[in-house]
N, C-alpha and C. Protein backbone atom coordinates (compact mmCIF):
# COMPACT_ATOMS: atom_id res chain seq x y z
N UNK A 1 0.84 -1.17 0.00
CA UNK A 1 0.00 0.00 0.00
C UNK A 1 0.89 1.24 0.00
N UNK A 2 0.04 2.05 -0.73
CA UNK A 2 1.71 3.45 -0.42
C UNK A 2 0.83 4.40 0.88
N UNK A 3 2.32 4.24 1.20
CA UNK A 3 2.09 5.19 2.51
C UNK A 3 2.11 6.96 2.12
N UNK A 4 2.88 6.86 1.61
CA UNK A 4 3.26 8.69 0.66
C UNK A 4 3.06 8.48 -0.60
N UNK A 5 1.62 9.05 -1.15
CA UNK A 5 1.53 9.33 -2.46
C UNK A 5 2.34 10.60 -3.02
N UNK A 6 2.55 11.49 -2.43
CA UNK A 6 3.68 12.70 -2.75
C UNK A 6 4.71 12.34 -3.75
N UNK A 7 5.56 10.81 -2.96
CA UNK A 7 6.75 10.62 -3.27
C UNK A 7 6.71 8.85 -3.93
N UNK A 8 5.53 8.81 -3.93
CA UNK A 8 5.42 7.07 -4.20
C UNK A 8 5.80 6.15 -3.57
N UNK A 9 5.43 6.53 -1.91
CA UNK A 9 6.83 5.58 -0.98
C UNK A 9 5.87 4.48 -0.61
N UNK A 10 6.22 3.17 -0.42
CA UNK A 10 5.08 2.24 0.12
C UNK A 10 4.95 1.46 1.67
N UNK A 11 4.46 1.09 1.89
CA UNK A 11 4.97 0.22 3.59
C UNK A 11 5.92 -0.44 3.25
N UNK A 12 6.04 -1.20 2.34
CA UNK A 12 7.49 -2.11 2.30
C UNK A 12 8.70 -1.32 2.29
N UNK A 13 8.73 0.06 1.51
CA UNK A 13 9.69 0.52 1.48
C UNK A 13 10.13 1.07 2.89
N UNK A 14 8.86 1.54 3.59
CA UNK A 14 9.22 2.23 4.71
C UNK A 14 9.57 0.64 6.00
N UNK A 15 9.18 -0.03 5.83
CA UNK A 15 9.26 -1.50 6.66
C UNK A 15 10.40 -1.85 6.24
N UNK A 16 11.23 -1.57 5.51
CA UNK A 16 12.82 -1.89 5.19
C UNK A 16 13.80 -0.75 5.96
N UNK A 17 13.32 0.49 5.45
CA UNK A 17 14.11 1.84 6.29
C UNK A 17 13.79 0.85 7.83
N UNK A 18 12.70 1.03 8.46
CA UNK A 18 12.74 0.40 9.86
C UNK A 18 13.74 -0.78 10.07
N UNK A 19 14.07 -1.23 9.20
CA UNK A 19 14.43 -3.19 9.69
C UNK A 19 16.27 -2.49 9.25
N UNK A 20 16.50 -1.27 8.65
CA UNK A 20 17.72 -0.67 8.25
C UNK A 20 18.41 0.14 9.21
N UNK A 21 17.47 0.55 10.63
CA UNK A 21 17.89 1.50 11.83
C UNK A 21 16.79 2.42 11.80
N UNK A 22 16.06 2.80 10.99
CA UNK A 22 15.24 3.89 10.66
C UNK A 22 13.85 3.74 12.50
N UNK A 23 14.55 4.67 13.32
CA UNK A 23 13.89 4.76 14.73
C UNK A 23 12.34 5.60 14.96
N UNK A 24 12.27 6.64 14.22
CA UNK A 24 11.76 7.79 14.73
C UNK A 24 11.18 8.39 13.20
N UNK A 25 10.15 9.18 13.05
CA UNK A 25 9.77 9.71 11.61
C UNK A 25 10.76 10.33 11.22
N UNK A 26 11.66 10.87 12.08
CA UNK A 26 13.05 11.85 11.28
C UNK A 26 13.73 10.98 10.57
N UNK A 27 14.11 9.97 10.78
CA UNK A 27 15.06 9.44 10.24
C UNK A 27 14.34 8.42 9.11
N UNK A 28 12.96 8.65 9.24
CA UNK A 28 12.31 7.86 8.01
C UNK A 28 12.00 9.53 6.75
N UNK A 29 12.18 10.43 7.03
CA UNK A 29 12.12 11.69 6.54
C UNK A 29 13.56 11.96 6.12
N UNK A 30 14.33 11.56 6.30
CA UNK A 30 15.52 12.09 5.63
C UNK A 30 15.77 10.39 4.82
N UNK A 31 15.70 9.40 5.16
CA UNK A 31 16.06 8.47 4.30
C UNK A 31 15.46 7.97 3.48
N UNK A 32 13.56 8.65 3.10
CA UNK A 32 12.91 8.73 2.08
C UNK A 32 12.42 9.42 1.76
N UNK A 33 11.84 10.82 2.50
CA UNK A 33 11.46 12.08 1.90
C UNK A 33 10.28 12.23 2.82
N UNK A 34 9.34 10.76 3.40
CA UNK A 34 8.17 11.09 4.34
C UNK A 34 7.90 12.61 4.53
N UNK A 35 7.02 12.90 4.87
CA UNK A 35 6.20 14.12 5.38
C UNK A 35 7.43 14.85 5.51
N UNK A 36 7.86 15.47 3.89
CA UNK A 36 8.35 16.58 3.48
C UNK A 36 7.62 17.30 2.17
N UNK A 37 6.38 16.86 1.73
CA UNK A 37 5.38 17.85 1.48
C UNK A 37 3.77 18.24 1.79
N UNK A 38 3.06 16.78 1.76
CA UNK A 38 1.63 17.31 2.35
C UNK A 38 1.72 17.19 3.66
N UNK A 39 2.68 16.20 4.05
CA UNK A 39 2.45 15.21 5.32
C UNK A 39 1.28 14.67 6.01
N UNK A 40 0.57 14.22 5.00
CA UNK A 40 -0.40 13.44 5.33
C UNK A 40 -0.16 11.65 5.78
N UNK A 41 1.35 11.81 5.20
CA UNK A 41 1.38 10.36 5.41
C UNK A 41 2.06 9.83 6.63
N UNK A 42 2.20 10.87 7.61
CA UNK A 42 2.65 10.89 9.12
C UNK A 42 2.09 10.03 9.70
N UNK A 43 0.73 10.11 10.44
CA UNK A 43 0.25 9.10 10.88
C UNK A 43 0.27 7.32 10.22
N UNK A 44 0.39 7.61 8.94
CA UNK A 44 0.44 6.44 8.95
C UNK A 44 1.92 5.49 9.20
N UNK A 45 3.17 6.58 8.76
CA UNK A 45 4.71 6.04 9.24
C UNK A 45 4.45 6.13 10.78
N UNK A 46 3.95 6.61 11.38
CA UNK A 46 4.36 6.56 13.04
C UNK A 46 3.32 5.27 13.27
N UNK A 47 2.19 4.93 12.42
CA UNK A 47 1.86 3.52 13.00
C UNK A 47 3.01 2.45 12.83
N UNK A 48 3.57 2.37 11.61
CA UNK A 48 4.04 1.35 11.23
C UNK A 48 5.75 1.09 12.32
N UNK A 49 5.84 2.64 12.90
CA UNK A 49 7.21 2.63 13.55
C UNK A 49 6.53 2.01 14.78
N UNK A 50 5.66 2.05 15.20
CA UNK A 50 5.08 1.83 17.03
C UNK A 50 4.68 0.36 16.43
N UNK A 51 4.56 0.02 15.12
CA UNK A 51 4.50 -1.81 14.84
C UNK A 51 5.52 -2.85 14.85
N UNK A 52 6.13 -1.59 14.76
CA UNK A 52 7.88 -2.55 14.25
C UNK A 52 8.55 -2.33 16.20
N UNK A 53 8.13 -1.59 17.08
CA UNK A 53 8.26 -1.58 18.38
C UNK A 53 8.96 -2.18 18.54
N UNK A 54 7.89 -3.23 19.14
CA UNK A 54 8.46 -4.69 20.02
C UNK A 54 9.83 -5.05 19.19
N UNK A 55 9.54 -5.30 18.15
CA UNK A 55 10.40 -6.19 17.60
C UNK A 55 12.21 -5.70 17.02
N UNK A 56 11.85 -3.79 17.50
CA UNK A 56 13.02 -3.43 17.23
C UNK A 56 13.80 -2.49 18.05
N UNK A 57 12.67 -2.51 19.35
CA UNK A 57 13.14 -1.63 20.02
C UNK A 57 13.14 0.25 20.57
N UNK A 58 11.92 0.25 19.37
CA UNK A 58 11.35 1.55 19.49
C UNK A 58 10.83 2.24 20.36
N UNK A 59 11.33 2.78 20.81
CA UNK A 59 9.85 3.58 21.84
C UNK A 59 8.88 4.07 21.56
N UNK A 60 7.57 3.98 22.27
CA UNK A 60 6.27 4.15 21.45
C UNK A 60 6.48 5.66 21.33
N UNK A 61 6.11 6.38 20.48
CA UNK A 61 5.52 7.91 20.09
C UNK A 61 6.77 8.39 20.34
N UNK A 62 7.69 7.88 20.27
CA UNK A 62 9.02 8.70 20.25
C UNK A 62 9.83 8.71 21.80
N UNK A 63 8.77 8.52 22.71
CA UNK A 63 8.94 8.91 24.29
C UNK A 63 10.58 7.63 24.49
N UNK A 64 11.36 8.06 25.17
CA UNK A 64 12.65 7.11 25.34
C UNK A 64 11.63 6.25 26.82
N UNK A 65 12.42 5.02 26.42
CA UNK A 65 12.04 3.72 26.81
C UNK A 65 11.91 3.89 28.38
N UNK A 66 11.21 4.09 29.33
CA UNK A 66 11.89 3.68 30.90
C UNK A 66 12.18 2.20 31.15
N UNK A 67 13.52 2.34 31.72
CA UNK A 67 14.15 1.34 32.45
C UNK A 67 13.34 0.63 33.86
N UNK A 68 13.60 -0.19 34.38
CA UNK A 68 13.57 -0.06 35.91
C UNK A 68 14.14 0.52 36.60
N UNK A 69 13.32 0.72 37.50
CA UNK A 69 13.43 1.58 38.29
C UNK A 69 14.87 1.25 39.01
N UNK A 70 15.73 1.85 39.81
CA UNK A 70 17.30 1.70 39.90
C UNK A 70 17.54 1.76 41.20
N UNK A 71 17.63 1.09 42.42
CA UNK A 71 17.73 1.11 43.81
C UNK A 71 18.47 2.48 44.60
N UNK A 72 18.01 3.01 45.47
CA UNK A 72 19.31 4.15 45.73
C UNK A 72 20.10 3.64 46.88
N UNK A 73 21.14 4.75 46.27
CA UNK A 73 22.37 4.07 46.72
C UNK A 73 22.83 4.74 48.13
C-alpha cells in the first residue's frame, strides 16, 4: 500500500528503512522524503514505527524507553 503518495513511498519501502535503523519519523524523513510535502502520510509512518516496536526496540511515540526503576544508593 503506499504510505506517501507525494513521493510514491510504500509500507514495504518504509518496513525496510525500519528493519535498516530507521527509529523515529526523522530518520524515516531524511532516508525517504516522508512528510516533506503534504504530510499526510505521518500518521500512517508513526503507526508502522510503534508496529515494528516490540520487535526493534522503538519507543512508542518517540517517548525514550523507561528502564527499571534503579535502587538508591
Amino acid at each position: 500500500m503506499y504510505v506517501c503518495v507525494c513521493h510514491g513511498i510504500t509500507d514495504r519501502q518504509v518496513r525496510e528503512a525500519i528493519d535498516r535503523g530507521a527509529r523515529k519519523l526523522r530518520d524515516l524523513r531524511e532516508e525517504l522524503g516522508l512528510c516533506t510535502d503534504c504530510g499526510k502520510c505521518g500518521p500512517c509512518a508513526r503507526d508502522l514505527l510503534q508496529e515494528a516496536a516490540p520487535e526493534t526496540d522503538v519507543p512508542a511515540l518517540g517517548f525514550p524507553a523507561m528502564g527499571a526503576p534503579q535502587p538508591a544508593v
